[in-house]
N, C-alpha and C. Protein backbone atom coordinates (compact mmCIF):
# COMPACT_ATOMS: atom_id res chain seq x y z
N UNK A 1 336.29 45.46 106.69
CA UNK A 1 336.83 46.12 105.52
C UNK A 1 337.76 45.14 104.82
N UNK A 2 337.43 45.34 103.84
CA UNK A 2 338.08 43.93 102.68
C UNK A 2 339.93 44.80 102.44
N UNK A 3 340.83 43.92 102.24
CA UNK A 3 341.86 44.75 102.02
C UNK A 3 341.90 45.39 100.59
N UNK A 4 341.08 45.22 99.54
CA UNK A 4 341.10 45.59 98.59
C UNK A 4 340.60 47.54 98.81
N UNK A 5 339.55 47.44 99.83
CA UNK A 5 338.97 48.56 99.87
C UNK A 5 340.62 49.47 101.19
N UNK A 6 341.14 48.64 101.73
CA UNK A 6 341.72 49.73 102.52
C UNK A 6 343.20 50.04 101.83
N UNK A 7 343.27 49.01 100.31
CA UNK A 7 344.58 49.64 99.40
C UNK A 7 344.08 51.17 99.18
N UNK A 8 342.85 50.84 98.41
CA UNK A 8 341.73 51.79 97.73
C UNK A 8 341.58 53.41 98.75
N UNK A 9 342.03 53.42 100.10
CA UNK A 9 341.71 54.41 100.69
C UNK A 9 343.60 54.79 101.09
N UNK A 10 344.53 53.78 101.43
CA UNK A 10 345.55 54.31 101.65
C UNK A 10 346.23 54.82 100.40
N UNK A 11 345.87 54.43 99.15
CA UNK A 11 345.96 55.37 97.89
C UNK A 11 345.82 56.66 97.42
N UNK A 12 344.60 56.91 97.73
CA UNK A 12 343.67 58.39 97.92
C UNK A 12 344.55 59.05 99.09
N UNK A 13 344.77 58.03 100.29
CA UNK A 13 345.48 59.18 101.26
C UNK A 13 347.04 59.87 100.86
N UNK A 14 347.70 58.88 100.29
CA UNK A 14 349.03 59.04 99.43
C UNK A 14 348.90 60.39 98.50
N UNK A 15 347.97 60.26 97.48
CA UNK A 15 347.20 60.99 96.60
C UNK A 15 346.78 62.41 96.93
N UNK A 16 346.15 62.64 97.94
CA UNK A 16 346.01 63.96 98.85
C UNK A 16 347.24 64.40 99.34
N UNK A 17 347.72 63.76 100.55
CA UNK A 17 348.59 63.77 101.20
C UNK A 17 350.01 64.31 100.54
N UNK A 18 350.60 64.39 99.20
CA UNK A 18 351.59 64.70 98.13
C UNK A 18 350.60 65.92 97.68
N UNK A 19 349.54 66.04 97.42
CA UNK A 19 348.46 67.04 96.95
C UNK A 19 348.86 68.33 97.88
N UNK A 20 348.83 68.21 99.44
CA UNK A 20 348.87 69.27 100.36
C UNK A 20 349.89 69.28 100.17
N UNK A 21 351.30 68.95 100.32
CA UNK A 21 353.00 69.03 100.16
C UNK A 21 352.74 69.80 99.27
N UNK A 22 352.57 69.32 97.61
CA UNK A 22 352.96 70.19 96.61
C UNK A 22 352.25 71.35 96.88
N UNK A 23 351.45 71.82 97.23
CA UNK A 23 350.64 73.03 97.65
C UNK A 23 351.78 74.10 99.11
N UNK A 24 352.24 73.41 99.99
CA UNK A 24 352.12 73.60 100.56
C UNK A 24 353.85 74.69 99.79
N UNK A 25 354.64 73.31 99.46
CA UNK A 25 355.94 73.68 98.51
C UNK A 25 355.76 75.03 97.68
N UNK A 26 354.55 75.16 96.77
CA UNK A 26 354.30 75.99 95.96
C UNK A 26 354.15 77.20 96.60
N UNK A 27 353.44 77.45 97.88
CA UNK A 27 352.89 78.46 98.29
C UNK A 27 354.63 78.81 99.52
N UNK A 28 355.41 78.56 99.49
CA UNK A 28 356.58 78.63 100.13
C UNK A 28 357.31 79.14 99.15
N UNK A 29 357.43 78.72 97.71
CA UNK A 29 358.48 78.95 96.58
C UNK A 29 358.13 80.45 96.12
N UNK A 30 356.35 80.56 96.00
CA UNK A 30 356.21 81.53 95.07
C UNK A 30 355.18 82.83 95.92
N UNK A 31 355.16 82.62 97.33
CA UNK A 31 354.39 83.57 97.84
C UNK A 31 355.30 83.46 99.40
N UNK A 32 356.51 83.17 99.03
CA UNK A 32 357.32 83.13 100.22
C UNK A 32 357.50 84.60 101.14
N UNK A 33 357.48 85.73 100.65
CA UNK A 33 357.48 87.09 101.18
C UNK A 33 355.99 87.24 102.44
N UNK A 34 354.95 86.44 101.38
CA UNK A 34 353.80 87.03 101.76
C UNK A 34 353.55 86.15 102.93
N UNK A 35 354.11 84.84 102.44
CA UNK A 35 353.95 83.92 103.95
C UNK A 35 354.53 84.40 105.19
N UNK A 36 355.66 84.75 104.99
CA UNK A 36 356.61 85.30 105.94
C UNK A 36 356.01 86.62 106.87
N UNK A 37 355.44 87.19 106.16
CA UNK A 37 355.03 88.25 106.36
C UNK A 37 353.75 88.50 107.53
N UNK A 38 352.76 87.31 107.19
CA UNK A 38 351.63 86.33 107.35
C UNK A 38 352.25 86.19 109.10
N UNK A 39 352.86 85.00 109.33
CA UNK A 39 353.93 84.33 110.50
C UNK A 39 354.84 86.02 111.07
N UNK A 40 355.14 86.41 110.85
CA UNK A 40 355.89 87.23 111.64
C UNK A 40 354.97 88.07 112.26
N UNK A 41 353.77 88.38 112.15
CA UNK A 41 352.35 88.87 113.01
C UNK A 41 352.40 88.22 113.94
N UNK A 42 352.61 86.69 114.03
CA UNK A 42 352.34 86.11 115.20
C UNK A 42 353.49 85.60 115.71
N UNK A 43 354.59 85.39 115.32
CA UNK A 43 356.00 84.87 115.77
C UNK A 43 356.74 85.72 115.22
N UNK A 44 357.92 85.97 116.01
CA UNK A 44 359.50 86.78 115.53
C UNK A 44 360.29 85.91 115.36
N UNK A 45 360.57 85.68 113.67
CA UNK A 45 361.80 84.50 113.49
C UNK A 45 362.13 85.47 112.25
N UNK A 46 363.51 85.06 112.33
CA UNK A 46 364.45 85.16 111.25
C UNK A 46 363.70 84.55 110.04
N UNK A 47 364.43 85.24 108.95
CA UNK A 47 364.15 84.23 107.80
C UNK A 47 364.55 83.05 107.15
N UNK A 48 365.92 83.43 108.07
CA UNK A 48 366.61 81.80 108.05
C UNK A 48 365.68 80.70 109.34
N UNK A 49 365.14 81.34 110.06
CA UNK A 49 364.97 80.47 111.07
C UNK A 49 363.16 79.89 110.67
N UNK A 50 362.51 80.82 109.86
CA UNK A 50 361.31 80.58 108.93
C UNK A 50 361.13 79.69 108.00
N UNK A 51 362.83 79.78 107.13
CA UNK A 51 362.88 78.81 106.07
C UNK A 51 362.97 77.04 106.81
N UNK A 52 363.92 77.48 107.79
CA UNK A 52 364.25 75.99 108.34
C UNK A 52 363.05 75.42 109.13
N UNK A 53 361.90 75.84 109.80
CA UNK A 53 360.81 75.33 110.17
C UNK A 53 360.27 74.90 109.01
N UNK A 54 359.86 75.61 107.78
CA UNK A 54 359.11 74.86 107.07
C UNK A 54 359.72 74.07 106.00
N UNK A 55 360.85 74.00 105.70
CA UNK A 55 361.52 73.02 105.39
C UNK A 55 361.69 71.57 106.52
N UNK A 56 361.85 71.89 107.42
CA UNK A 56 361.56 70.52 108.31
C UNK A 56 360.52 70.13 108.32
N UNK A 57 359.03 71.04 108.54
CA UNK A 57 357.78 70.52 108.78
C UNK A 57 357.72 69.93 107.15
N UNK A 58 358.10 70.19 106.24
CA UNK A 58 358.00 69.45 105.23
C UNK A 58 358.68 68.17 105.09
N UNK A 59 359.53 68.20 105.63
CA UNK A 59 360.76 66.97 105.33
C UNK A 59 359.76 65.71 106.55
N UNK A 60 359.30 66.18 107.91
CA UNK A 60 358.32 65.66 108.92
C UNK A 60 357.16 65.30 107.88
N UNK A 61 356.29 66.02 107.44
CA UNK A 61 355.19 65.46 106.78
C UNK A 61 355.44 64.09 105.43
N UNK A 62 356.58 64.58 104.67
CA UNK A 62 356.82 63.65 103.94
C UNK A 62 357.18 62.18 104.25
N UNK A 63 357.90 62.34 105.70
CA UNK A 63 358.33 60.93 106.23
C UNK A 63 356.38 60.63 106.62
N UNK A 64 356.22 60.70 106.94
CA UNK A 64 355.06 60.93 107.64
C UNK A 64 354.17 60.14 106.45
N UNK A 65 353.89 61.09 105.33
CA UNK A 65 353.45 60.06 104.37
C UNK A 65 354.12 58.81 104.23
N UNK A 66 355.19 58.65 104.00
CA UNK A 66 355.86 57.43 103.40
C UNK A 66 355.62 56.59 104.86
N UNK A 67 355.74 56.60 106.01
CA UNK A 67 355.58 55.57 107.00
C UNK A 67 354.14 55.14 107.17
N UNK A 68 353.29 55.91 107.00
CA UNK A 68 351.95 56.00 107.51
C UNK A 68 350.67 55.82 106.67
N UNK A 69 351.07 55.78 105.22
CA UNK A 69 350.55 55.60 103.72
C UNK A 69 351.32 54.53 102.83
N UNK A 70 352.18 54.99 102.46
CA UNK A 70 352.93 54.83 101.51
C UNK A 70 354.03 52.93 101.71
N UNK A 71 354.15 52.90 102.95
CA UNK A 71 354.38 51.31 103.23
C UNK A 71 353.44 50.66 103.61
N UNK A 72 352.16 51.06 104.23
CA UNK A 72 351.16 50.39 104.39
C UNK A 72 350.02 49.70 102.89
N UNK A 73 350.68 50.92 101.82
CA UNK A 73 349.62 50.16 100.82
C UNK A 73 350.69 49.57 99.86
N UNK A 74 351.87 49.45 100.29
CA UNK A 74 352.95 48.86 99.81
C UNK A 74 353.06 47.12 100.06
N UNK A 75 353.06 46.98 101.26
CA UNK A 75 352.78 45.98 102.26
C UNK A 75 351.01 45.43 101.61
N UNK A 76 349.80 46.26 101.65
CA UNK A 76 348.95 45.53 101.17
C UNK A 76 348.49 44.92 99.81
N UNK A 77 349.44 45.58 98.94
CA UNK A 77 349.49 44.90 97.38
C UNK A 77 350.26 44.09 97.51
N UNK A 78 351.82 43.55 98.64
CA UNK A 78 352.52 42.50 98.22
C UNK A 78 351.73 41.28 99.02
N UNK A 79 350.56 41.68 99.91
CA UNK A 79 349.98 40.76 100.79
C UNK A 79 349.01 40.11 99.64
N UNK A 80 348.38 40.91 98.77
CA UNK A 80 347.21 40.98 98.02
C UNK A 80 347.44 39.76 96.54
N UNK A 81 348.85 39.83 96.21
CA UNK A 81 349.69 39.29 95.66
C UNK A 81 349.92 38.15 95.62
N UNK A 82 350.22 38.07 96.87
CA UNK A 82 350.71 36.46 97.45
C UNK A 82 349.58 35.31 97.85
N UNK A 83 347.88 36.62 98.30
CA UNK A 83 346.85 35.63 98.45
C UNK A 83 345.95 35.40 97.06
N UNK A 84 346.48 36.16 95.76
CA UNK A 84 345.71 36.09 94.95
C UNK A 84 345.97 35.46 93.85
């Protein structure tokens, strides 16, 4: 795999990856009752203790992008740069 093609895919993953967040954000902001509602069928948490899971699993996924995407195609455009 040429590094041109694996900028080309850690892009798209960046691209998705912010795609599911904002989805995930949206469906927390504006159907937050119904989510809650959803999760408490299968777990007994507070709503403080609801908000703070998915506020972490968000704050987790976002690092998550940025270590695992987001410096890797960072790193391959300044590599791409320097050999081109």
């Amino acid at each position: 795999m040429s590094i041109a093609i694996a900028r080309d895919v850690l892009l798209w993953c960046i691209v998705i990856n912010y795609g599911v967040l904002i989805v995930w954000f949206l469906f927390f902001m504006l159907a937050h009752d119904w989510m809650y509602q959803l999760h408490g069928r299968w777990f007994h948490l507070s709503v403080e203790q609801f908000d703070a899971l998915h506020y972490a699993g968000m704050a987790l996924y976002k690092i998550g992008i940025l270590l695992l995407n987001l410096v890797p195609y960072i790193a391959l455009r300044l590599v791409g740069r320097v050999d081109g």
